[in-house]
C-alpha atoms as a PDB file:
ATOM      1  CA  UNK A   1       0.000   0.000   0.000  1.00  0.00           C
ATOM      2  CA  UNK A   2       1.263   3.126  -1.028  1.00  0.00           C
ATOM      3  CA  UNK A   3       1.156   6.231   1.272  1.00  0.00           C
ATOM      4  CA  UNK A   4       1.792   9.628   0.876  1.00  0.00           C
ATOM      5  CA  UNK A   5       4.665  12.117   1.968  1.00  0.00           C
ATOM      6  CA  UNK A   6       5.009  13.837   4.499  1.00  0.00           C
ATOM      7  CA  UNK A   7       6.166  17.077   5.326  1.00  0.00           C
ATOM      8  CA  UNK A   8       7.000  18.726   8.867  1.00  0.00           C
ATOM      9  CA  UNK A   9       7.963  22.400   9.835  1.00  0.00           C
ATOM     10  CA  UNK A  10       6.929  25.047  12.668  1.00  0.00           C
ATOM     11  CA  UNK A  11       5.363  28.862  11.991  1.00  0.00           C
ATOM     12  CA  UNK A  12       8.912  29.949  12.031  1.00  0.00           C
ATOM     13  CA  UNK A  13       9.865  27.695   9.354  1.00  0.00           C
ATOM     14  CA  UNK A  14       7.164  28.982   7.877  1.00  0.00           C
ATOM     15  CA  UNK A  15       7.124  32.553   8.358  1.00  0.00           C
ATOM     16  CA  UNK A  16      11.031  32.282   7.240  1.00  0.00           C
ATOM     17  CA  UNK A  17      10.714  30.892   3.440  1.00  0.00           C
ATOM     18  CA  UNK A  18       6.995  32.488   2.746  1.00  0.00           C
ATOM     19  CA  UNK A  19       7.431  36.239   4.349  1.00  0.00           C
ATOM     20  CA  UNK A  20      10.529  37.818   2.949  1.00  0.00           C
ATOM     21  CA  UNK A  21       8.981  37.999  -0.593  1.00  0.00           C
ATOM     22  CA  UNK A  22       5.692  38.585   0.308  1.00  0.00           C
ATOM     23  CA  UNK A  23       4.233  40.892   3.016  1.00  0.00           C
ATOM     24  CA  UNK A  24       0.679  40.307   2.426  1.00  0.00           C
ATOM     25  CA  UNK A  25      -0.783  41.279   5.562  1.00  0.00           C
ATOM     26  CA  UNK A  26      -3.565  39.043   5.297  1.00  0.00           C
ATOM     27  CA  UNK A  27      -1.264  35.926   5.670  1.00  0.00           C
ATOM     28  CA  UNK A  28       1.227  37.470   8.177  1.00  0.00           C
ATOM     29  CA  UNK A  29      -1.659  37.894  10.499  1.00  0.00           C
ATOM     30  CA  UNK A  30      -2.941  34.314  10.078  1.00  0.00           C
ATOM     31  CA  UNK A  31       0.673  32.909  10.438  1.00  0.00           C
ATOM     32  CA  UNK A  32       0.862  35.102  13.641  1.00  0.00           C
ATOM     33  CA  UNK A  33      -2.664  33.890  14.898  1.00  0.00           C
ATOM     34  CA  UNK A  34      -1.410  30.015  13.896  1.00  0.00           C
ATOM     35  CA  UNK A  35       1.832  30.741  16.117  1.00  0.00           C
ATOM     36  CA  UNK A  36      -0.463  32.051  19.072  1.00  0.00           C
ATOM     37  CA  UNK A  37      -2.185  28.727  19.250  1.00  0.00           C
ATOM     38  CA  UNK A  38       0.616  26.354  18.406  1.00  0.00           C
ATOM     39  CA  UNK A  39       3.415  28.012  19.736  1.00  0.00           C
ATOM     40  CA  UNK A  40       6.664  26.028  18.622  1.00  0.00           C
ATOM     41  CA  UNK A  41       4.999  22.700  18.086  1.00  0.00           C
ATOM     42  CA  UNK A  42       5.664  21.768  14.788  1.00  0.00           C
ATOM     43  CA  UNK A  43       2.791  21.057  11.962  1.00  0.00           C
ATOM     44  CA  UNK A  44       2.541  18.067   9.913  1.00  0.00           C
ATOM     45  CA  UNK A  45       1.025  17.988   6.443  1.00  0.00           C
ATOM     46  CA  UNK A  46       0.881  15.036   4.374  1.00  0.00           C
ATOM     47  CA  UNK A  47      -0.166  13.938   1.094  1.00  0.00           C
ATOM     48  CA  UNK A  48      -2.949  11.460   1.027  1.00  0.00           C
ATOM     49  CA  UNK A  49      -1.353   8.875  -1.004  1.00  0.00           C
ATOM     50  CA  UNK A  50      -3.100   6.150  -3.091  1.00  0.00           C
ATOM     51  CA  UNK A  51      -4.364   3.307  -0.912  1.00  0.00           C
ATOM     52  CA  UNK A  52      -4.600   1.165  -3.848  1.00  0.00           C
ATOM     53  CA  UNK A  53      -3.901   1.494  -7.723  1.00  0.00           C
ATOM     54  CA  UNK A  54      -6.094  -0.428 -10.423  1.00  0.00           C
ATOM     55  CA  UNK A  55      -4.385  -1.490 -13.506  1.00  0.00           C
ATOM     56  CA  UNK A  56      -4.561   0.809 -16.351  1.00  0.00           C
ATOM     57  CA  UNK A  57      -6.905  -0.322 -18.855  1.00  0.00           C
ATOM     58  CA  UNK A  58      -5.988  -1.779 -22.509  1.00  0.00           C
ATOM     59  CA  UNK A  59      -7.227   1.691 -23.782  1.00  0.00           C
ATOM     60  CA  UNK A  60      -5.026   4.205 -21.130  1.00  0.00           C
ATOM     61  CA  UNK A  61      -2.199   1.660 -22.371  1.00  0.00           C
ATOM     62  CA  UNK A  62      -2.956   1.854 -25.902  1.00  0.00           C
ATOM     63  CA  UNK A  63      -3.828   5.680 -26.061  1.00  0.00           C
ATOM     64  CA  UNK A  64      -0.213   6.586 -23.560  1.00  0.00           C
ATOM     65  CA  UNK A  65       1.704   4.699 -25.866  1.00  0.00           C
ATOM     66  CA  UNK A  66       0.211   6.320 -29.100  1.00  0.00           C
ATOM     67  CA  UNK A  67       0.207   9.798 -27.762  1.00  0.00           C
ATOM     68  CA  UNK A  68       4.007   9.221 -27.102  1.00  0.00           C
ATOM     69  CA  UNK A  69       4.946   7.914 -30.816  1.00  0.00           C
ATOM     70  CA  UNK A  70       3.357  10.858 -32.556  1.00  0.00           C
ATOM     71  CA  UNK A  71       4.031  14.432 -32.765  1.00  0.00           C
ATOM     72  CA  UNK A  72       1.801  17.632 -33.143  1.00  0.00           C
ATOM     73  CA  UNK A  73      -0.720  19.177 -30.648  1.00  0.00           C
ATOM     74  CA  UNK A  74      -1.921  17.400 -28.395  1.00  0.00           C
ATOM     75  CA  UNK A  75      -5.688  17.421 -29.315  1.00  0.00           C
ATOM     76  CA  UNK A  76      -4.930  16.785 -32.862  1.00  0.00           C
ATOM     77  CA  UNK A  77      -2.568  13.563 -31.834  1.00  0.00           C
ATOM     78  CA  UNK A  78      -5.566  12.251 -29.047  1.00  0.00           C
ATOM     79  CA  UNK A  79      -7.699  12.502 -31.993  1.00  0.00           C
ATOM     80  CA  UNK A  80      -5.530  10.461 -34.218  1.00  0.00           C
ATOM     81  CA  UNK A  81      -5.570   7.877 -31.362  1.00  0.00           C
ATOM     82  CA  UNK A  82      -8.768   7.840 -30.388  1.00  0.00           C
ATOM     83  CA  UNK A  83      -9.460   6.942 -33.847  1.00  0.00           C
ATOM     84  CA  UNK A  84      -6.843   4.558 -34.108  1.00  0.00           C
ATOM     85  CA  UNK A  85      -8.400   2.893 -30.932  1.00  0.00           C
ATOM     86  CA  UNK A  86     -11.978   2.379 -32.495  1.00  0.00           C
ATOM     87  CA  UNK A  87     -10.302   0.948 -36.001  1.00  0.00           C
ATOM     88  CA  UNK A  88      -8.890  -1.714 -33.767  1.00  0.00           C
ATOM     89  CA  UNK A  89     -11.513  -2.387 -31.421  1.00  0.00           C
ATOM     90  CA  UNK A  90     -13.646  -3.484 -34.777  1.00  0.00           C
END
């Protein structure tokens, strides 16, 4: 089972990489409010993760692989494939 990453870091942390390019005043008073009620306890934030992966289907392999083996823009080559994909589904 897969999980996600994690990430861990206090206000200061915080304050220290997001503040001295910004000085929104809006998110300087909500960092200050956040280090009022936490203090120096550090935060936690984590990605969810997948908790369990399916199999791609004949038709994600089939359209991935076809997408990668022709050039142009994008629309024009999922057209192409898409097409391709109904010509041999027949």
């Amino acid at each position: 089972m897969a999980r996600g990453k994690c990430v861990q870091f206090t206000i200061a942390d915080f304050k220290e990489v997001l503040l001295p390019n910004e000085s929104r005043d809006a998110v300087r008073k909500a960092l200050e409010q956040l280090e009022q009620l936490l203090g120096t306890r550090p935060i936690t934030i984590c990605t969810a993760g997948a908790t369990s992966r399916r199999g791609k289907s004949p038709y994600n392999q089939f359209i991935g692989g076809c997408m990668k083996g022709k050039t142009g823009p994008v629309p024009a080559r999922m057209k192409a494939c898409a097409a391709e994909w109904r010509e041999k589904k027949r």
